[in-house]
N, C-alpha and C. Protein backbone atom coordinates (compact mmCIF):
# COMPACT_ATOMS: atom_id res chain seq x y z
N UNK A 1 60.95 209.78 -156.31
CA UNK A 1 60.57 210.66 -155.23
C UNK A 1 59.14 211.14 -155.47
N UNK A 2 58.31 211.15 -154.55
CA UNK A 2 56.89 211.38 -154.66
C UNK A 2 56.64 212.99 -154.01
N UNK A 3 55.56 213.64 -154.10
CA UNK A 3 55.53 214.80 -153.75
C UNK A 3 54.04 215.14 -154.02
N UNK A 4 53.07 214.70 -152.69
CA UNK A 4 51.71 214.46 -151.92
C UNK A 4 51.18 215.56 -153.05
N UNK A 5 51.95 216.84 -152.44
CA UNK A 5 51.10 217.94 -153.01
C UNK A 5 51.06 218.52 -154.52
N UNK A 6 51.87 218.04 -155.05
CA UNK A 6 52.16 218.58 -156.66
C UNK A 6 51.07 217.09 -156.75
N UNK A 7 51.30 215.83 -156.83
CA UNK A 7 50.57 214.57 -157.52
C UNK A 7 49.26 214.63 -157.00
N UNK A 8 49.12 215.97 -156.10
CA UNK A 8 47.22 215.77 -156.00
C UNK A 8 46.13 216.31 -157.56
N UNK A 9 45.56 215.82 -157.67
CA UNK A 9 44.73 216.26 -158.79
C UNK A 9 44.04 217.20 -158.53
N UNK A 10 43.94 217.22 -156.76
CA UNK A 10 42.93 218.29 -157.26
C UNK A 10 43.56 219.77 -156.98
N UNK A 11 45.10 220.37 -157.25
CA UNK A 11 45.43 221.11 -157.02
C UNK A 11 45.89 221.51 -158.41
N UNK A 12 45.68 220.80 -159.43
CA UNK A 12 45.34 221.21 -161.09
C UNK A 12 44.74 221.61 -161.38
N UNK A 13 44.57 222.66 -162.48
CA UNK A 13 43.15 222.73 -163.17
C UNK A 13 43.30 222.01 -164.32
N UNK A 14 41.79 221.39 -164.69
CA UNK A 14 41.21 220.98 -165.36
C UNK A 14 41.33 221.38 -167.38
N UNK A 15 41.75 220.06 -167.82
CA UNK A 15 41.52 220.53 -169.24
C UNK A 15 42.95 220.97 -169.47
N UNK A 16 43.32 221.01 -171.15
CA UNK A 16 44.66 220.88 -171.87
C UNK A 16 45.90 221.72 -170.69
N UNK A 17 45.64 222.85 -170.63
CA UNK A 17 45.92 223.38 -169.89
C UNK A 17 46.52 223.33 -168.81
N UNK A 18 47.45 222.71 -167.98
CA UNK A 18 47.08 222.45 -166.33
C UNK A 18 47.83 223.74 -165.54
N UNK A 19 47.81 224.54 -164.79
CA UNK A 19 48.02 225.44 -163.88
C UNK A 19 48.33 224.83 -162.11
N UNK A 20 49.23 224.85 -161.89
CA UNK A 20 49.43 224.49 -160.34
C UNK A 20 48.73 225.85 -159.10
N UNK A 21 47.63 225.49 -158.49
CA UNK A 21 47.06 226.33 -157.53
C UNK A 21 47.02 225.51 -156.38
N UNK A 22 47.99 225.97 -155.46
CA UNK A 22 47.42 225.51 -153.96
C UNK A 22 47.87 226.47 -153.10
N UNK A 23 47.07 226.65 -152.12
CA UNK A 23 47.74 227.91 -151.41
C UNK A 23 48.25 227.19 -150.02
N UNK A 24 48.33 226.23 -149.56
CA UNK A 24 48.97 225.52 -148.60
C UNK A 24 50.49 224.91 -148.97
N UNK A 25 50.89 225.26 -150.09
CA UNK A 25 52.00 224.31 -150.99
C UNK A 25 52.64 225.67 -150.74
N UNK A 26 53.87 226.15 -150.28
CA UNK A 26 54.94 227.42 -149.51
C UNK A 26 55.63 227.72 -150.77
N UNK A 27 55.95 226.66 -151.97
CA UNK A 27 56.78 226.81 -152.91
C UNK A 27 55.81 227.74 -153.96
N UNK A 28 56.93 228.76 -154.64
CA UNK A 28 56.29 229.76 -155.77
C UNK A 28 56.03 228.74 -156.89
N UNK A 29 57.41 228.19 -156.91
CA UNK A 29 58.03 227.35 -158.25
C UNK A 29 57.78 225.99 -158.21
N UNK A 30 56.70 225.18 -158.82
CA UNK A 30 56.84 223.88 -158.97
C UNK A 30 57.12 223.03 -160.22
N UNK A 31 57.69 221.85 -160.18
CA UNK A 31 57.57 221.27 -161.46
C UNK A 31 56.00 221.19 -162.34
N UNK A 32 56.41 221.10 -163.45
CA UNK A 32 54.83 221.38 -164.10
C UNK A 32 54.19 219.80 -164.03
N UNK A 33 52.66 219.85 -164.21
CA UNK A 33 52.37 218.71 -164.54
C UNK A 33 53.23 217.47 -165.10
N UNK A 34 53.71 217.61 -166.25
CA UNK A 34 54.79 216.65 -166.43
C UNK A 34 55.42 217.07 -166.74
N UNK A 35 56.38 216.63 -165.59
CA UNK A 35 57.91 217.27 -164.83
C UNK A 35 59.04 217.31 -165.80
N UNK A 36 58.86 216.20 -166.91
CA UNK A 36 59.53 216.63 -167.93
C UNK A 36 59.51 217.93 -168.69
N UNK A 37 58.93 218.50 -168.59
CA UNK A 37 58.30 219.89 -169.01
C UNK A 37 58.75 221.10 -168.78
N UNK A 38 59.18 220.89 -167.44
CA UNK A 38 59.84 221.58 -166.61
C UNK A 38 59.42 222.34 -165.56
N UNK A 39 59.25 223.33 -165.30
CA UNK A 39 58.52 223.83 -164.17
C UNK A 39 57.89 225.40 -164.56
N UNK A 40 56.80 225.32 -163.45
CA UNK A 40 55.43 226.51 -163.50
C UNK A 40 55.46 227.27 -161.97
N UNK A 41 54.56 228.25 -162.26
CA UNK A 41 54.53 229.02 -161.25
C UNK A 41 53.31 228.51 -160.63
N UNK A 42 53.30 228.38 -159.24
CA UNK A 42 51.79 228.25 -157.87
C UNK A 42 51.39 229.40 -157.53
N UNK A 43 50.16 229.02 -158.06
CA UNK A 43 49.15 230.48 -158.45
C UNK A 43 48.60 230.78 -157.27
N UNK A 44 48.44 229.63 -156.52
CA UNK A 44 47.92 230.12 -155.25
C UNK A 44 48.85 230.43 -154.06
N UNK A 45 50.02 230.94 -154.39
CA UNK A 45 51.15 231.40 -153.74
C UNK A 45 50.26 232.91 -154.13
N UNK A 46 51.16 233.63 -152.85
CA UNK A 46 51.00 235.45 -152.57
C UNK A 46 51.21 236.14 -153.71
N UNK A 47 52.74 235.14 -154.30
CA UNK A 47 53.83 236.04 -155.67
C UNK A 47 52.73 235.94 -156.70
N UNK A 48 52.07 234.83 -157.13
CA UNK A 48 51.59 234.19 -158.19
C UNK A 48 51.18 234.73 -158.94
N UNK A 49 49.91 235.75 -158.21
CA UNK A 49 49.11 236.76 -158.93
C UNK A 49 49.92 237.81 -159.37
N UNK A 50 50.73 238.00 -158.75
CA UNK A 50 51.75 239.11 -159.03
C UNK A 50 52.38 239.09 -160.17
N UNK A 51 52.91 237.52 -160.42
CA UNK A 51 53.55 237.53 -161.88
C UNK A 51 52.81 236.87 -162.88
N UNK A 52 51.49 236.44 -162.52
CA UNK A 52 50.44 236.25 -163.86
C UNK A 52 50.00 237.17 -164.27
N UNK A 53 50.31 238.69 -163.40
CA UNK A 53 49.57 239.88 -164.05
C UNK A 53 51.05 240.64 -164.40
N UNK A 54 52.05 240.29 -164.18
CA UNK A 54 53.64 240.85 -164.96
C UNK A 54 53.63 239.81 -166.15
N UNK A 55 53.27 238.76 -165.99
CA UNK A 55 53.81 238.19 -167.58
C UNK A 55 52.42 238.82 -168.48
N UNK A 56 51.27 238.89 -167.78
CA UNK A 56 50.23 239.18 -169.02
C UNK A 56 50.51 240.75 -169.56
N UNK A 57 51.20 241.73 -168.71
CA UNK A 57 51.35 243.16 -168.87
C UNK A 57 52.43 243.01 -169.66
N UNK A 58 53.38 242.44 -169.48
CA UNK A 58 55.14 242.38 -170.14
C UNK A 58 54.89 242.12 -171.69
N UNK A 59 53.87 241.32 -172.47
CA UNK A 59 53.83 241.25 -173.70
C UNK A 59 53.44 242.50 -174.74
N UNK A 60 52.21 243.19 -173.97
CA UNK A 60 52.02 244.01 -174.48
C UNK A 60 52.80 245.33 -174.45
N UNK A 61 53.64 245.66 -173.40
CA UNK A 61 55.12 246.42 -173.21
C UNK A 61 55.89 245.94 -174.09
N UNK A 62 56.15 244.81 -174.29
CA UNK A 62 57.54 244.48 -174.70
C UNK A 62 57.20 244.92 -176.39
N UNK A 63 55.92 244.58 -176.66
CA UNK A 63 55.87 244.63 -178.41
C UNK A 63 55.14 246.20 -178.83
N UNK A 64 55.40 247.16 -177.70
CA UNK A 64 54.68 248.47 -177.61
C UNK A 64 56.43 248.91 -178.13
N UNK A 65 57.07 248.76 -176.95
CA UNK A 65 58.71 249.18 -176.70
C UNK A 65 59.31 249.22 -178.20
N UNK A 66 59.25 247.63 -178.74
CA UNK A 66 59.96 247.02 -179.65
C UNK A 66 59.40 248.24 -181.56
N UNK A 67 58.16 248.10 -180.89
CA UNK A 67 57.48 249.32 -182.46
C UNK A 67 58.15 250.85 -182.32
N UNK A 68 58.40 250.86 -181.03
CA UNK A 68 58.90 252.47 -180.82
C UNK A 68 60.49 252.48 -181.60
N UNK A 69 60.74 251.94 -180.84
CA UNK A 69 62.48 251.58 -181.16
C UNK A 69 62.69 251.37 -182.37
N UNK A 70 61.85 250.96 -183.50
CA UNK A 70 62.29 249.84 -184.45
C UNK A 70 61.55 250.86 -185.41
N UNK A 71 61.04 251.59 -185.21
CA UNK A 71 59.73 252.30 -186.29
C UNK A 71 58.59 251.32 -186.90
């Protein structure tokens, strides 16, 4: 099964890395670059930004939380 908009290149970024951005692609959730991999979030979805700035905030919560609790 083929899928135009995930196999475009140019809706990757560039380098080790790859990130799915398209803002014409409706899906939050796509398979990642290689799909064996499993799947990533589309950054250029509405949600996207929303949860690239909840997962980048959630680490530093979670290991703030974890020192309180734990001494």
């Amino acid at each position: 099964m083929t899928d135009p908009k995930h196999d475009d290149q140019a809706n990757w970024t560039q380098g080790p890395v790859k990130l799915y951005f398209n803002r014409d692609d409706e899906r939050f959730i796509v398979r990642k670059y290689h799909p064996a991999l499993g799947w990533t979030i589309n950054f250029g979805h509405p949600a996207g930004g929303v949860a690239l700035i909840g997962l980048v905030l959630a680490v530093p919560l979670l290991l703030t939380l974890a020192k309180v609790l734990h001494g």
